[in-house]
PDB file of N, CA and C in Angstrom:
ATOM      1  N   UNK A   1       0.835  -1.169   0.000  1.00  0.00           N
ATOM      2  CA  UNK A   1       0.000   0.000   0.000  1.00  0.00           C
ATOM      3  C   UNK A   1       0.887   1.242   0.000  1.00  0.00           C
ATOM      4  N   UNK A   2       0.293   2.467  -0.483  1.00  0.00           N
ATOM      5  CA  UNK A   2       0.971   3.487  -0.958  1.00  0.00           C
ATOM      6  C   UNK A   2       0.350   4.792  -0.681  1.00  0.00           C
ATOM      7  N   UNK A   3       0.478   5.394   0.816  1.00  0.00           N
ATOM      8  CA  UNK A   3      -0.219   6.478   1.876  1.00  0.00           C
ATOM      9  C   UNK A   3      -0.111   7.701   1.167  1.00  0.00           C
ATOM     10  N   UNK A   4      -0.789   8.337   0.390  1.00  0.00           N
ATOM     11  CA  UNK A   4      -0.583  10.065   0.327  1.00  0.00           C
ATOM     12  C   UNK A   4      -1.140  11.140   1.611  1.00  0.00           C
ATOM     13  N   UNK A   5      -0.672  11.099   2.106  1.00  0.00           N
ATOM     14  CA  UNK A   5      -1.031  12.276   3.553  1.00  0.00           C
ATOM     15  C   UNK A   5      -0.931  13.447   3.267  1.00  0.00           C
ATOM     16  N   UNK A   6      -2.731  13.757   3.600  1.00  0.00           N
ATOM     17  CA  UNK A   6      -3.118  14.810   3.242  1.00  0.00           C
ATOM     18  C   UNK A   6      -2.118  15.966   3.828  1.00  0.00           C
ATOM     19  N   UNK A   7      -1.818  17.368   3.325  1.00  0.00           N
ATOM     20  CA  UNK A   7      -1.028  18.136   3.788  1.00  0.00           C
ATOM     21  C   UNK A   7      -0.970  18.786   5.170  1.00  0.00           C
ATOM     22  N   UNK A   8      -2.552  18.419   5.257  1.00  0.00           N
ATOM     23  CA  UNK A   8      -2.925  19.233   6.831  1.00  0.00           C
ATOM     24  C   UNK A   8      -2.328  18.599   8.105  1.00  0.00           C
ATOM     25  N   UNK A   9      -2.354  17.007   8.054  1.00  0.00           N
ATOM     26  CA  UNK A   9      -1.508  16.122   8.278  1.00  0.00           C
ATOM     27  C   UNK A   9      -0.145  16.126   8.998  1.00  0.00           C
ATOM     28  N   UNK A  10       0.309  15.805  10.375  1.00  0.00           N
ATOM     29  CA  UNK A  10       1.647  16.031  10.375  1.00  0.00           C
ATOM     30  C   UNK A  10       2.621  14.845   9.775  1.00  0.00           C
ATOM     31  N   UNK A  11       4.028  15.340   9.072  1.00  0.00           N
ATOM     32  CA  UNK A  11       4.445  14.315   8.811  1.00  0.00           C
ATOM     33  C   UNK A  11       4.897  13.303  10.136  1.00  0.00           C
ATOM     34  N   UNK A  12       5.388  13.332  10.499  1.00  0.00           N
ATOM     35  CA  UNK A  12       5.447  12.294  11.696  1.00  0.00           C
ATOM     36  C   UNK A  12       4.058  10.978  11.069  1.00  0.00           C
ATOM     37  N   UNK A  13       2.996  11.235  10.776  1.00  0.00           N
ATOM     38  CA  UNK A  13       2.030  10.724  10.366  1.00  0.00           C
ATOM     39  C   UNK A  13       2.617   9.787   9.359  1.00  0.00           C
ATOM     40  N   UNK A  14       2.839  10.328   8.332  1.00  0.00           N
ATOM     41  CA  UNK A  14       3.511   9.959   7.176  1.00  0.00           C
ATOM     42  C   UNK A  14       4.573   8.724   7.190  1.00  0.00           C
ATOM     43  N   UNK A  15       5.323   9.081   8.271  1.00  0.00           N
ATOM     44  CA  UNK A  15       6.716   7.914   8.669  1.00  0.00           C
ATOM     45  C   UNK A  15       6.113   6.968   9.200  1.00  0.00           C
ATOM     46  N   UNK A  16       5.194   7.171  10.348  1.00  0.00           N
ATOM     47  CA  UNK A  16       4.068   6.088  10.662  1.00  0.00           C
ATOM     48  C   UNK A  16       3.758   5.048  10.042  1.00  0.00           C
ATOM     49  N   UNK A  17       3.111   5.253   8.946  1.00  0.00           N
ATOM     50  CA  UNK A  17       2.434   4.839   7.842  1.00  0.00           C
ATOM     51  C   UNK A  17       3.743   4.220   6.989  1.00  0.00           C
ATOM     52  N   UNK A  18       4.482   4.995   6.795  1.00  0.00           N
ATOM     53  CA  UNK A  18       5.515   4.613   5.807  1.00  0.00           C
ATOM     54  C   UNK A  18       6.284   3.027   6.631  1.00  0.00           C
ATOM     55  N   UNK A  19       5.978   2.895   8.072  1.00  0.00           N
ATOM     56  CA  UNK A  19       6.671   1.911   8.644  1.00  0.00           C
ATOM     57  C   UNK A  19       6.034   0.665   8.614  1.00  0.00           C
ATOM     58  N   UNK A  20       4.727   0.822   8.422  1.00  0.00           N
ATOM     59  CA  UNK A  20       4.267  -0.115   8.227  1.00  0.00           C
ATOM     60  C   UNK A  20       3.569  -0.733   7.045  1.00  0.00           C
ATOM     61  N   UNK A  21       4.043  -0.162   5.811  1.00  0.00           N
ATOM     62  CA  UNK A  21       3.044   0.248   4.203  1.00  0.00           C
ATOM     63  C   UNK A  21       3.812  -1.378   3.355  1.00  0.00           C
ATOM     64  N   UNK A  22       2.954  -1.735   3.015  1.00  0.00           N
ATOM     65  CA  UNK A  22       3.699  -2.414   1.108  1.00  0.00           C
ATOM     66  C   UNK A  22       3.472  -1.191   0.637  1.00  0.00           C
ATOM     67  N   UNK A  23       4.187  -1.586  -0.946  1.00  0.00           N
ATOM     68  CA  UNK A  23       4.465  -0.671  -1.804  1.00  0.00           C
ATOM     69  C   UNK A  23       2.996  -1.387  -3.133  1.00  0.00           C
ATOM     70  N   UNK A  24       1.422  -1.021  -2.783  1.00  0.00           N
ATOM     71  CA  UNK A  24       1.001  -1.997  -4.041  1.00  0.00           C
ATOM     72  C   UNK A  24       0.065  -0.931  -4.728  1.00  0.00           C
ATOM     73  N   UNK A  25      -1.034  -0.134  -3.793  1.00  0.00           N
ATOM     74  CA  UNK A  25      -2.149   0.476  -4.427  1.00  0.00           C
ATOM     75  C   UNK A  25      -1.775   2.180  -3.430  1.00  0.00           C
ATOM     76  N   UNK A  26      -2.582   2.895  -3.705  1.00  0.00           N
ATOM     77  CA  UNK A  26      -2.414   4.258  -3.308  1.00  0.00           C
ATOM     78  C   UNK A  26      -3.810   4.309  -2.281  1.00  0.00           C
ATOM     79  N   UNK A  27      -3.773   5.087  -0.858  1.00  0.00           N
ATOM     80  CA  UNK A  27      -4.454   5.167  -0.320  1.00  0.00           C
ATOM     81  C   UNK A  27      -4.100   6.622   0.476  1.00  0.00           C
ATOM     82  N   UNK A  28      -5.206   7.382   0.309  1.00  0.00           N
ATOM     83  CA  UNK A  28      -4.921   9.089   0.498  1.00  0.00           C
ATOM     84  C   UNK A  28      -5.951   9.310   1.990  1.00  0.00           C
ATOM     85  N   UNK A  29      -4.630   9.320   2.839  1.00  0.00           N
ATOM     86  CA  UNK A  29      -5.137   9.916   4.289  1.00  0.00           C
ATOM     87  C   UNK A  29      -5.418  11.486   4.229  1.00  0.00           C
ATOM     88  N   UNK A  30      -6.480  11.645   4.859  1.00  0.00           N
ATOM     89  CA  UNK A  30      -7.106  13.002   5.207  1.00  0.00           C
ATOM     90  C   UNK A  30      -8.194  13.000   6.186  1.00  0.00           C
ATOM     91  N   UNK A  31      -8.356  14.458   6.363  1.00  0.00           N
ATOM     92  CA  UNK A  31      -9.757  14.612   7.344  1.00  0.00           C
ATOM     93  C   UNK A  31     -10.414  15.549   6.638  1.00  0.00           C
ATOM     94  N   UNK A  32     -10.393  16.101   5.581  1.00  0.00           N
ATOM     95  CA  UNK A  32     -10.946  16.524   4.672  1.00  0.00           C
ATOM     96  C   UNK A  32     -12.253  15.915   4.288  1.00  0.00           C
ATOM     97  N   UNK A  33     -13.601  16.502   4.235  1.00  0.00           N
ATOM     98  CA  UNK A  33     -14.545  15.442   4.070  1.00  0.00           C
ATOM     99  C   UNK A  33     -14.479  15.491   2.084  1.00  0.00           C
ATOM    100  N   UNK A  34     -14.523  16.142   1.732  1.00  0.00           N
ATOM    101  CA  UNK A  34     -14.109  16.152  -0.138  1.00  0.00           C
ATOM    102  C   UNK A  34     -13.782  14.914  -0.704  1.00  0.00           C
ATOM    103  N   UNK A  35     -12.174  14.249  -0.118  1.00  0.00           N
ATOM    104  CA  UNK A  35     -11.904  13.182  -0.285  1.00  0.00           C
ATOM    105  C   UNK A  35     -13.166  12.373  -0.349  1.00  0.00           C
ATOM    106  N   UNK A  36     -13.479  11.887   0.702  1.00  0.00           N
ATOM    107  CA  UNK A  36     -14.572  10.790   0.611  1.00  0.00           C
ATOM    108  C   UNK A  36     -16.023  10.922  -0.205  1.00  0.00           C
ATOM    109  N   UNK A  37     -16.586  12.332   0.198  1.00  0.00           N
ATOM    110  CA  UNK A  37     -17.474  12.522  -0.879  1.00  0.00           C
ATOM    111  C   UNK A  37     -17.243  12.292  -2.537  1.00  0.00           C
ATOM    112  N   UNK A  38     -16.009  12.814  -2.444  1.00  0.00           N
ATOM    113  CA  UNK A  38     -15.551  12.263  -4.375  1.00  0.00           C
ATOM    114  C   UNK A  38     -16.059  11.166  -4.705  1.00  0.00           C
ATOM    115  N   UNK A  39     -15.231  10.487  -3.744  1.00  0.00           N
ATOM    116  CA  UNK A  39     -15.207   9.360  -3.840  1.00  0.00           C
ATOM    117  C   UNK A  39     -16.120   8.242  -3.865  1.00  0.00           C
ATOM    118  N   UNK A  40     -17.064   8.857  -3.215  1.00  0.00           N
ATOM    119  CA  UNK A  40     -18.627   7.748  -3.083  1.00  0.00           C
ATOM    120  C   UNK A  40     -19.149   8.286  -4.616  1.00  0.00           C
ATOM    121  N   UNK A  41     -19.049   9.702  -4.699  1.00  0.00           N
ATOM    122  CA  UNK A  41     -19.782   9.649  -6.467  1.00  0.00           C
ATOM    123  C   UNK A  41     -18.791   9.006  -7.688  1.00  0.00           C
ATOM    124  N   UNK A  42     -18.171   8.013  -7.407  1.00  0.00           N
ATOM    125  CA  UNK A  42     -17.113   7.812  -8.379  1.00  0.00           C
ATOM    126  C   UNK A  42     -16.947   6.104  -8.543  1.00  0.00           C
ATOM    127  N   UNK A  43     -16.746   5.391  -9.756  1.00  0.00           N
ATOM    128  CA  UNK A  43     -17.074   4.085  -9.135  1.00  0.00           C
ATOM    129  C   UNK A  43     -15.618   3.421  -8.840  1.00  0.00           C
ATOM    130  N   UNK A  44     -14.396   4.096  -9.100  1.00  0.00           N
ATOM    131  CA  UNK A  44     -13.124   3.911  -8.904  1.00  0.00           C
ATOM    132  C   UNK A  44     -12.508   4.841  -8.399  1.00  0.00           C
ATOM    133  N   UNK A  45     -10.999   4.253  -7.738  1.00  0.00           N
ATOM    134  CA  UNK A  45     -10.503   5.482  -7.186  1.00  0.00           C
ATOM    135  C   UNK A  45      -9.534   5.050  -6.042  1.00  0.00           C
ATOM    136  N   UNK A  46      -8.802   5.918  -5.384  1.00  0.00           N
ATOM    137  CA  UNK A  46      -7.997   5.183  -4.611  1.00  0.00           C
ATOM    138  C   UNK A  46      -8.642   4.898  -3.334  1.00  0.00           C
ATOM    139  N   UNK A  47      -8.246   4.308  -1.991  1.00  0.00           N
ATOM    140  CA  UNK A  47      -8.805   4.304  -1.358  1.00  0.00           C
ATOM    141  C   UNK A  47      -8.812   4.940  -0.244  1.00  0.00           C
ATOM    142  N   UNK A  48      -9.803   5.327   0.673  1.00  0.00           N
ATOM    143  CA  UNK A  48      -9.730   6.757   1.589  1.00  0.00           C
ATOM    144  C   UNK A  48      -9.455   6.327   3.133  1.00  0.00           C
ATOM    145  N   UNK A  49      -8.809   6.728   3.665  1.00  0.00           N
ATOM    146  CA  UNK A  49      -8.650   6.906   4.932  1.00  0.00           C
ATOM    147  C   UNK A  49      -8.967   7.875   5.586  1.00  0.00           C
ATOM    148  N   UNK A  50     -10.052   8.123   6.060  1.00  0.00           N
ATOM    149  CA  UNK A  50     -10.905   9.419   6.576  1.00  0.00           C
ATOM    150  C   UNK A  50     -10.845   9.414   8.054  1.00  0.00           C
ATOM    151  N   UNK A  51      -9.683  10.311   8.795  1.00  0.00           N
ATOM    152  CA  UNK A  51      -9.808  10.803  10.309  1.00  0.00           C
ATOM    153  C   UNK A  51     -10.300  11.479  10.887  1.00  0.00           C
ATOM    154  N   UNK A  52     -11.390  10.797  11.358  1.00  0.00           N
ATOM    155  CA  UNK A  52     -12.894  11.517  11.606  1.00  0.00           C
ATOM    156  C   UNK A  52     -12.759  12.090  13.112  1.00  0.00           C
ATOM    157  N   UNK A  53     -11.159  12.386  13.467  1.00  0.00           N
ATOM    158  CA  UNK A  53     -11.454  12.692  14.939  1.00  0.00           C
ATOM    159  C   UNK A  53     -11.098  14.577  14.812  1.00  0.00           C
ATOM    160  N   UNK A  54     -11.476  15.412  15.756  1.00  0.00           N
ATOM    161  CA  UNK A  54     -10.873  16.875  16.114  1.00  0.00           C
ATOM    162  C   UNK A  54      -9.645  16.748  16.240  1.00  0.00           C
ATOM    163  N   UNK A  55      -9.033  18.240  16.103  1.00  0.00           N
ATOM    164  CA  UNK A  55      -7.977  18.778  16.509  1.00  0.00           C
ATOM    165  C   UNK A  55      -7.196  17.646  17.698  1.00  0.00           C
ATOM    166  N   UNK A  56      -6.271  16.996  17.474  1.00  0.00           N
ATOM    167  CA  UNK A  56      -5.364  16.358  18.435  1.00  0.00           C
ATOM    168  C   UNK A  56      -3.452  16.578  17.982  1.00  0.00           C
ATOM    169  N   UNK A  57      -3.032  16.400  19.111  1.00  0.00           N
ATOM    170  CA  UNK A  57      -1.905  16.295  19.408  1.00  0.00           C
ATOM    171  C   UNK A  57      -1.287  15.050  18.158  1.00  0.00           C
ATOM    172  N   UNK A  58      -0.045  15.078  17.749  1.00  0.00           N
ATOM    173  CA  UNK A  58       0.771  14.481  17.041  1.00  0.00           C
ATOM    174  C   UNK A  58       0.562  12.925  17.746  1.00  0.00           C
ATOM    175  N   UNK A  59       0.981  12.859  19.132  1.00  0.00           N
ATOM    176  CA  UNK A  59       0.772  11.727  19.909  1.00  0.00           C
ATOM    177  C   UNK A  59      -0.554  11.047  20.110  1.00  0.00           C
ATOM    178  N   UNK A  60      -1.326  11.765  20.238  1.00  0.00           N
ATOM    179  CA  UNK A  60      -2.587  11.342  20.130  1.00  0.00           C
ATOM    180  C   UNK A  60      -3.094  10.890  18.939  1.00  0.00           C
ATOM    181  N   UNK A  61      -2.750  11.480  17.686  1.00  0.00           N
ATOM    182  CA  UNK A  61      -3.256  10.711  16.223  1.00  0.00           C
ATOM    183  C   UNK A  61      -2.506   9.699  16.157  1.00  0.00           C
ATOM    184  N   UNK A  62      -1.412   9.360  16.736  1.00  0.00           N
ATOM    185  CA  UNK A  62      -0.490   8.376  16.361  1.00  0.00           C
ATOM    186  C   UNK A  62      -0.872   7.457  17.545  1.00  0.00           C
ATOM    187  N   UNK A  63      -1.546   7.843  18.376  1.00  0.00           N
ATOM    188  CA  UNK A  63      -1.845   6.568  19.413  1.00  0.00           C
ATOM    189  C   UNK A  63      -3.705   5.974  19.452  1.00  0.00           C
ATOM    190  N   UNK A  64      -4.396   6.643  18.402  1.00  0.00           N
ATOM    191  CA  UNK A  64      -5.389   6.684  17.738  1.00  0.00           C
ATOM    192  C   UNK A  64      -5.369   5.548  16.849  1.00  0.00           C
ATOM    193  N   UNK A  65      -4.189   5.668  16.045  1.00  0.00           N
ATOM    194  CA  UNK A  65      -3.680   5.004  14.416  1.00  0.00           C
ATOM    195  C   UNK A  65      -3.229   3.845  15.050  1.00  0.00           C
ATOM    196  N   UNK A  66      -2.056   3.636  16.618  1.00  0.00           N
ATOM    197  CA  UNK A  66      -1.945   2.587  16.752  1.00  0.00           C
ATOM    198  C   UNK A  66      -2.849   1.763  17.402  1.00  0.00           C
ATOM    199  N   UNK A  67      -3.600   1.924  18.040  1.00  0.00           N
ATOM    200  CA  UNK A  67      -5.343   1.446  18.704  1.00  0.00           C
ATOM    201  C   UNK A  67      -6.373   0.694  17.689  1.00  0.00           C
ATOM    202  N   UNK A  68      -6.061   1.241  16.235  1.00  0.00           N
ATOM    203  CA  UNK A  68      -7.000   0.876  15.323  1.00  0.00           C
ATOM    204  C   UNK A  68      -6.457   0.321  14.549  1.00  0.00           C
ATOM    205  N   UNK A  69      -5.473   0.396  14.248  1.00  0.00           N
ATOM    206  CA  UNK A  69      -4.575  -0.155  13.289  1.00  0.00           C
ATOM    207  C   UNK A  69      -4.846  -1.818  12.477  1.00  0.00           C
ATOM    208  N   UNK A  70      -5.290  -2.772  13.609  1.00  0.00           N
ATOM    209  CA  UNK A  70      -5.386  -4.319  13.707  1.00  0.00           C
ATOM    210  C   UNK A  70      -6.996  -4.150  13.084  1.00  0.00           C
ATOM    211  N   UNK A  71      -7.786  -3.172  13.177  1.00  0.00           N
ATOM    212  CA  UNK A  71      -8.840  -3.188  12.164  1.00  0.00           C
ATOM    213  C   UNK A  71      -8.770  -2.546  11.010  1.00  0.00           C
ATOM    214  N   UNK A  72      -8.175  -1.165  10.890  1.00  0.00           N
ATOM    215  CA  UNK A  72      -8.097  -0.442   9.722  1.00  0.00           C
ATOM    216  C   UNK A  72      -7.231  -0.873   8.752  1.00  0.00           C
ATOM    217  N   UNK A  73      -6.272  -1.938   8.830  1.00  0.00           N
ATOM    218  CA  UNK A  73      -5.371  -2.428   7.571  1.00  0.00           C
ATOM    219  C   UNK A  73      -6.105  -3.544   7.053  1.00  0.00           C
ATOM    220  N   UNK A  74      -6.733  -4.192   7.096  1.00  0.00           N
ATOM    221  CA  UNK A  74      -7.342  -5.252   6.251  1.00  0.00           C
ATOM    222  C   UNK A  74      -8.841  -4.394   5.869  1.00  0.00           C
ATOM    223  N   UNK A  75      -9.626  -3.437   6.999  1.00  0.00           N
ATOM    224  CA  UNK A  75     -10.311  -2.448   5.908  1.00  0.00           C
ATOM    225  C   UNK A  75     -10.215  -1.910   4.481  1.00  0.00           C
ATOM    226  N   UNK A  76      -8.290  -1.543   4.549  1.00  0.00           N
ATOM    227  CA  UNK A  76      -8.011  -1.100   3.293  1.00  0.00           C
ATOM    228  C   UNK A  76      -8.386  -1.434   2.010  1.00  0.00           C
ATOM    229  N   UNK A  77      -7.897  -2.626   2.229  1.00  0.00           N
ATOM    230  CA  UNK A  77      -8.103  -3.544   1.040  1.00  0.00           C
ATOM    231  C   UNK A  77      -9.287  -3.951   0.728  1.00  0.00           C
ATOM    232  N   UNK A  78     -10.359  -3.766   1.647  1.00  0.00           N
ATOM    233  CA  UNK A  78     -11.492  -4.120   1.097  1.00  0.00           C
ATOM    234  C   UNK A  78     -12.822  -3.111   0.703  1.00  0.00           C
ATOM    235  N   UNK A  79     -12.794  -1.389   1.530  1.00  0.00           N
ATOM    236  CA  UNK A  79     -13.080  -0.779   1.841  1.00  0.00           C
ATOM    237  C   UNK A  79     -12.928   0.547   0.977  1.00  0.00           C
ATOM    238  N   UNK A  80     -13.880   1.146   0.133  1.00  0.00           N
ATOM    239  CA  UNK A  80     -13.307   2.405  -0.659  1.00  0.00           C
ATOM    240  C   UNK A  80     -13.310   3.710   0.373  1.00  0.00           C
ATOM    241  N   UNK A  81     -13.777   3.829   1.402  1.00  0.00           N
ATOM    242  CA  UNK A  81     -13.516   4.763   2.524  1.00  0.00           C
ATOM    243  C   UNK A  81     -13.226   4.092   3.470  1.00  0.00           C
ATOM    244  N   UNK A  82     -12.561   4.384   4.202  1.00  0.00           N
ATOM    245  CA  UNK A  82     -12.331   3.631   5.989  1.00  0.00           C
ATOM    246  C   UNK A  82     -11.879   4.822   7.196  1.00  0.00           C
ATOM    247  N   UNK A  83     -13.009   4.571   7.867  1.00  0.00           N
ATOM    248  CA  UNK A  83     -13.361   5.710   8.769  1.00  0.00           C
ATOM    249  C   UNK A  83     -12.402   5.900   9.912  1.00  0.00           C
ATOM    250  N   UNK A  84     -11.947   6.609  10.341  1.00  0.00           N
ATOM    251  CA  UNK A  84     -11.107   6.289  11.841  1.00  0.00           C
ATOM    252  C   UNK A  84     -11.127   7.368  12.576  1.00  0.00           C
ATOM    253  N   UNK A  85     -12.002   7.592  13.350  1.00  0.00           N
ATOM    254  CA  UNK A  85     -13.016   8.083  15.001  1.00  0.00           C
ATOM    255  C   UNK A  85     -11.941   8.352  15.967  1.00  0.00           C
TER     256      UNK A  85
END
């Protein structure tokens, strides 16, 4: 898998992701709701990772990401949005 993180995004996020990624399909993290709306009107496309939580700390998205993680990676692959609260 192949993370584009949205810009708003800290990178720290990015290395995260990058530590634990294959290299196969493209999947574009954001909290942007746009992304996902595109995306439901569209019948292809990459797949979304939508961080549906407020304003948090670097540590806190990253201890969010690791909490969910054991559900949200096999979401990927099956999932054209995947929500994470």
């Amino acid at each position: 898998m192949r993370f584009v993180v949205d810009q708003q995004l800290p990178p720290v996020l990015a290395k995260w992701f990058e530590e634990r990624a294959l290299r196969e399909s493209a999947i574009v993290v954001t909290r942007d709701v746009d992304f996902p709306e595109r995306r439901l009107r569209e019948a292809c496309g990459p797949t979304i990772l939508w961080l549906r939580m407020g304003n948090t700390t670097k540590q806190e998205l990253l201890d969010v990401m690791q909490r969910t993680w054991t559900v949200v990676e096999p979401a990927l692959s099956r999932e054209p949005i995947v929500e994470v609260r």
